[in-house]
Protein backbone atom coordinates (compact mmCIF):
# COMPACT_ATOMS: atom_id res chain seq x y z
CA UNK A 1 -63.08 -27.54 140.09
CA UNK A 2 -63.80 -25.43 137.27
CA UNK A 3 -63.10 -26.52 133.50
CA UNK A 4 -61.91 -24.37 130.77
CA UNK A 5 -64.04 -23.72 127.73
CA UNK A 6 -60.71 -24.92 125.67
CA UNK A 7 -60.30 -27.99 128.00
CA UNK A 8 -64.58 -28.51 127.71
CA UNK A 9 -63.76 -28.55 123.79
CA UNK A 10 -61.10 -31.07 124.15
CA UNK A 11 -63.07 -33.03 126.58
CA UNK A 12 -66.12 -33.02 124.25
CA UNK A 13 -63.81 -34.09 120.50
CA UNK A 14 -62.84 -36.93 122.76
CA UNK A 15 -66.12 -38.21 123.30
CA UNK A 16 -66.68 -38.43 119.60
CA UNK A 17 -63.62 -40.14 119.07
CA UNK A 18 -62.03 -37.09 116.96
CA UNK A 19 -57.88 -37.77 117.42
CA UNK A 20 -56.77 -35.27 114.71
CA UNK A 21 -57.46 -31.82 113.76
CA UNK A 22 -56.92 -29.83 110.63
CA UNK A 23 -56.67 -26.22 110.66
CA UNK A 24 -54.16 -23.34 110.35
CA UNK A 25 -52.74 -21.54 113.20
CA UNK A 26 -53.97 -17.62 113.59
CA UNK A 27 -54.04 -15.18 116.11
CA UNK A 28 -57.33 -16.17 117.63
CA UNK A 29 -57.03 -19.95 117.57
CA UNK A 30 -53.36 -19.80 119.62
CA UNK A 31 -54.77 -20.89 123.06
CA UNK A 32 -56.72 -23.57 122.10
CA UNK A 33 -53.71 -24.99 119.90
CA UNK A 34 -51.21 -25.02 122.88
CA UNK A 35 -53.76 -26.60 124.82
CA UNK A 36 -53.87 -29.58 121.96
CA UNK A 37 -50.01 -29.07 121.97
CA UNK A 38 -50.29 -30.64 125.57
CA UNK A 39 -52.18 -33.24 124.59
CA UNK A 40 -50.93 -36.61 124.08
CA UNK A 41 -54.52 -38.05 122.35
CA UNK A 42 -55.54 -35.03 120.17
CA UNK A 43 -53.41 -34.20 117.42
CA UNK A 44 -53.42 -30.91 115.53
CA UNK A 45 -52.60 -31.44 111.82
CA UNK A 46 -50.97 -27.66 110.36
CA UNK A 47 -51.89 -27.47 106.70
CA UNK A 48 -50.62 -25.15 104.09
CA UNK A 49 -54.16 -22.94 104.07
CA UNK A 50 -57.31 -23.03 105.72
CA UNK A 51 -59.42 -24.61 102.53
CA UNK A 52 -57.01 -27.51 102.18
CA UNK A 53 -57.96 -27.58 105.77
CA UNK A 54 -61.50 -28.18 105.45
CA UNK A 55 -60.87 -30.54 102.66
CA UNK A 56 -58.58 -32.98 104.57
CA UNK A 57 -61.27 -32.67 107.82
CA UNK A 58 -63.76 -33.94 105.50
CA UNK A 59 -61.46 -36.91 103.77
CA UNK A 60 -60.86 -37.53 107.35
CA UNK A 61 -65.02 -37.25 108.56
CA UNK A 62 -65.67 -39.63 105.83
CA UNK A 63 -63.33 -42.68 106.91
CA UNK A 64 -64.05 -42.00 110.31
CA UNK A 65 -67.12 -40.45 110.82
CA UNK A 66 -66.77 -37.01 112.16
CA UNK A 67 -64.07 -34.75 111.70
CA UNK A 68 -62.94 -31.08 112.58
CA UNK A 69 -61.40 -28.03 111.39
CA UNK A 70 -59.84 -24.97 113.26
CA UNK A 71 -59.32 -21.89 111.70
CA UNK A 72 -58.71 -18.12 113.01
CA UNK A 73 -62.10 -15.60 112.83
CA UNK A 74 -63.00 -14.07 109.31
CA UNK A 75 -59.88 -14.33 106.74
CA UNK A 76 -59.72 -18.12 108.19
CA UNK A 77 -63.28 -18.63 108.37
CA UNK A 78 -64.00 -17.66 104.65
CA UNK A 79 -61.23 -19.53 103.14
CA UNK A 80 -62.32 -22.72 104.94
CA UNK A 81 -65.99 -22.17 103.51
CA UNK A 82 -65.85 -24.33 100.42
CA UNK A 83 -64.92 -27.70 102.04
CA UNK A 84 -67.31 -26.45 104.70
CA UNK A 85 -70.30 -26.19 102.42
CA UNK A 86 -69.12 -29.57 100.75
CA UNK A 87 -69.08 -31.26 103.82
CA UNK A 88 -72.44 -29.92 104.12
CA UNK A 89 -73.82 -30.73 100.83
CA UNK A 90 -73.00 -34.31 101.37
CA UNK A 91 -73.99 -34.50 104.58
CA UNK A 92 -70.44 -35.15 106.08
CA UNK A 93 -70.09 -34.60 109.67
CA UNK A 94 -67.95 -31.70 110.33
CA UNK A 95 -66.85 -29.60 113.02
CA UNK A 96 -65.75 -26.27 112.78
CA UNK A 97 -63.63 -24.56 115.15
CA UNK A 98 -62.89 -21.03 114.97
CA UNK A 99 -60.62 -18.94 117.30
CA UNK A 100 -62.73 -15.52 117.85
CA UNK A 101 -60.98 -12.45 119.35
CA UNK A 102 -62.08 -11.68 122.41
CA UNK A 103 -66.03 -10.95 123.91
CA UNK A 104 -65.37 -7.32 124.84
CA UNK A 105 -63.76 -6.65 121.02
CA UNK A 106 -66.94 -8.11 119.41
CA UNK A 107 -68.93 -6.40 122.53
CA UNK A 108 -67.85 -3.36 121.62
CA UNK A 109 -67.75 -3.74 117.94
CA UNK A 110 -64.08 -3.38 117.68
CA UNK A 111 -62.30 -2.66 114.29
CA UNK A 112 -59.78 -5.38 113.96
CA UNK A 113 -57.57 -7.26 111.59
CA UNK A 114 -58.82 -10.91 110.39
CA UNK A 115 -62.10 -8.61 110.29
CA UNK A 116 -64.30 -6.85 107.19
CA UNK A 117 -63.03 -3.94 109.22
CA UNK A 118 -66.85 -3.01 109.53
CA UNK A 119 -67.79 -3.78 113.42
CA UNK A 120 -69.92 -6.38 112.71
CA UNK A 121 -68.59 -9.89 114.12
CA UNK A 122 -71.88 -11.61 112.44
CA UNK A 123 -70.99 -11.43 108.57
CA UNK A 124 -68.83 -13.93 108.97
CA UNK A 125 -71.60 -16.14 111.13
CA UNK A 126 -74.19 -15.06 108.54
CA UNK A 127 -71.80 -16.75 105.65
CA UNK A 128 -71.46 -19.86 108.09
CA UNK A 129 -74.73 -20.45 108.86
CA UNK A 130 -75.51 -21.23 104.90
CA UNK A 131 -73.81 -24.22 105.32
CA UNK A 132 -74.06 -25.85 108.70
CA UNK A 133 -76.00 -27.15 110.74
CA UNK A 134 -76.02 -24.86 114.05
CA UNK A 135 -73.61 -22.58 115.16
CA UNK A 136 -72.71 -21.31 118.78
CA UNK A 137 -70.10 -18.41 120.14
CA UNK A 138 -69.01 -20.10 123.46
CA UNK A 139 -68.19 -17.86 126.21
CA UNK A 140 -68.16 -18.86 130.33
CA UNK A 141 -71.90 -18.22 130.53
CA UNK A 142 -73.14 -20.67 127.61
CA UNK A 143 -69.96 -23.42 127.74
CA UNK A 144 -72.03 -26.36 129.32
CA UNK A 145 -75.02 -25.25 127.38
């Protein structure tokens, strides 16, 4: 029976004993959140903005060893960066989750909101990738990868 790539996520968190996540609900992260909303062992913890966010996912990767954030693609992304790169700089496991709009929109280099408004979905990456360890875009081709 097939899986979905959120329920693969879920599946995977599990594994490394992640119960709660921290992140703010945006228009790209929706479908993955009702799918924690459904879940009795996952919790998702709403905070005020995405860098408070990445702050408490790292308080919370600290005490318990590996923690995660979900934010919504671009405006999300860069406000979580500074507990990102701290998490980073202190080498704090941290997951970061972030809702993408959908492959034919980047595909096609659509002009969207949450964007730089540019057509290029790999700024925001680019920024990322300073401060983490590895990044992946997860689609149905590359989800078990």
């Amino acid at each position: 029976m097939p899986i979905t790539i959120g329920n693969f996520l879920k599946k995977r968190l599990k594994e490394i004993n992640i119960k709660h996540l921290f992140g703010v609900a945006g228009d790209f992260n929706l479908d993955f959140l009702e799918l924690l909303e459904k879940d009795e062992t996952l919790q998702f913890i709403g905070n005020c903005n995405e860098l408070n966010a990445s702050y408490a996912a790292d308080g919370y990767a600290r005490i318990n060893g590996v923690g995660a954030v979900i934010t919504t693609y671009g405006v999300g992304d860069l406000s979580a960066i500074n507990g990102i790169a701290g998490a980073y700089a202190e080498d704090v496991s941290l997951i970061h989750i972030s809702g993408v709009p959908p492959l034919h929109a980047i595909q096609n280099h659509a002009l969207l909101h949450h964007t730089l408004v540019d057509g290029n979905y790999k700024n925001i990456s680019k920024c990322l990738s300073e401060f983490t360890i590895d990044q992946a875009y997860i689609t149905p081709q590359n989800a078990v990868e």
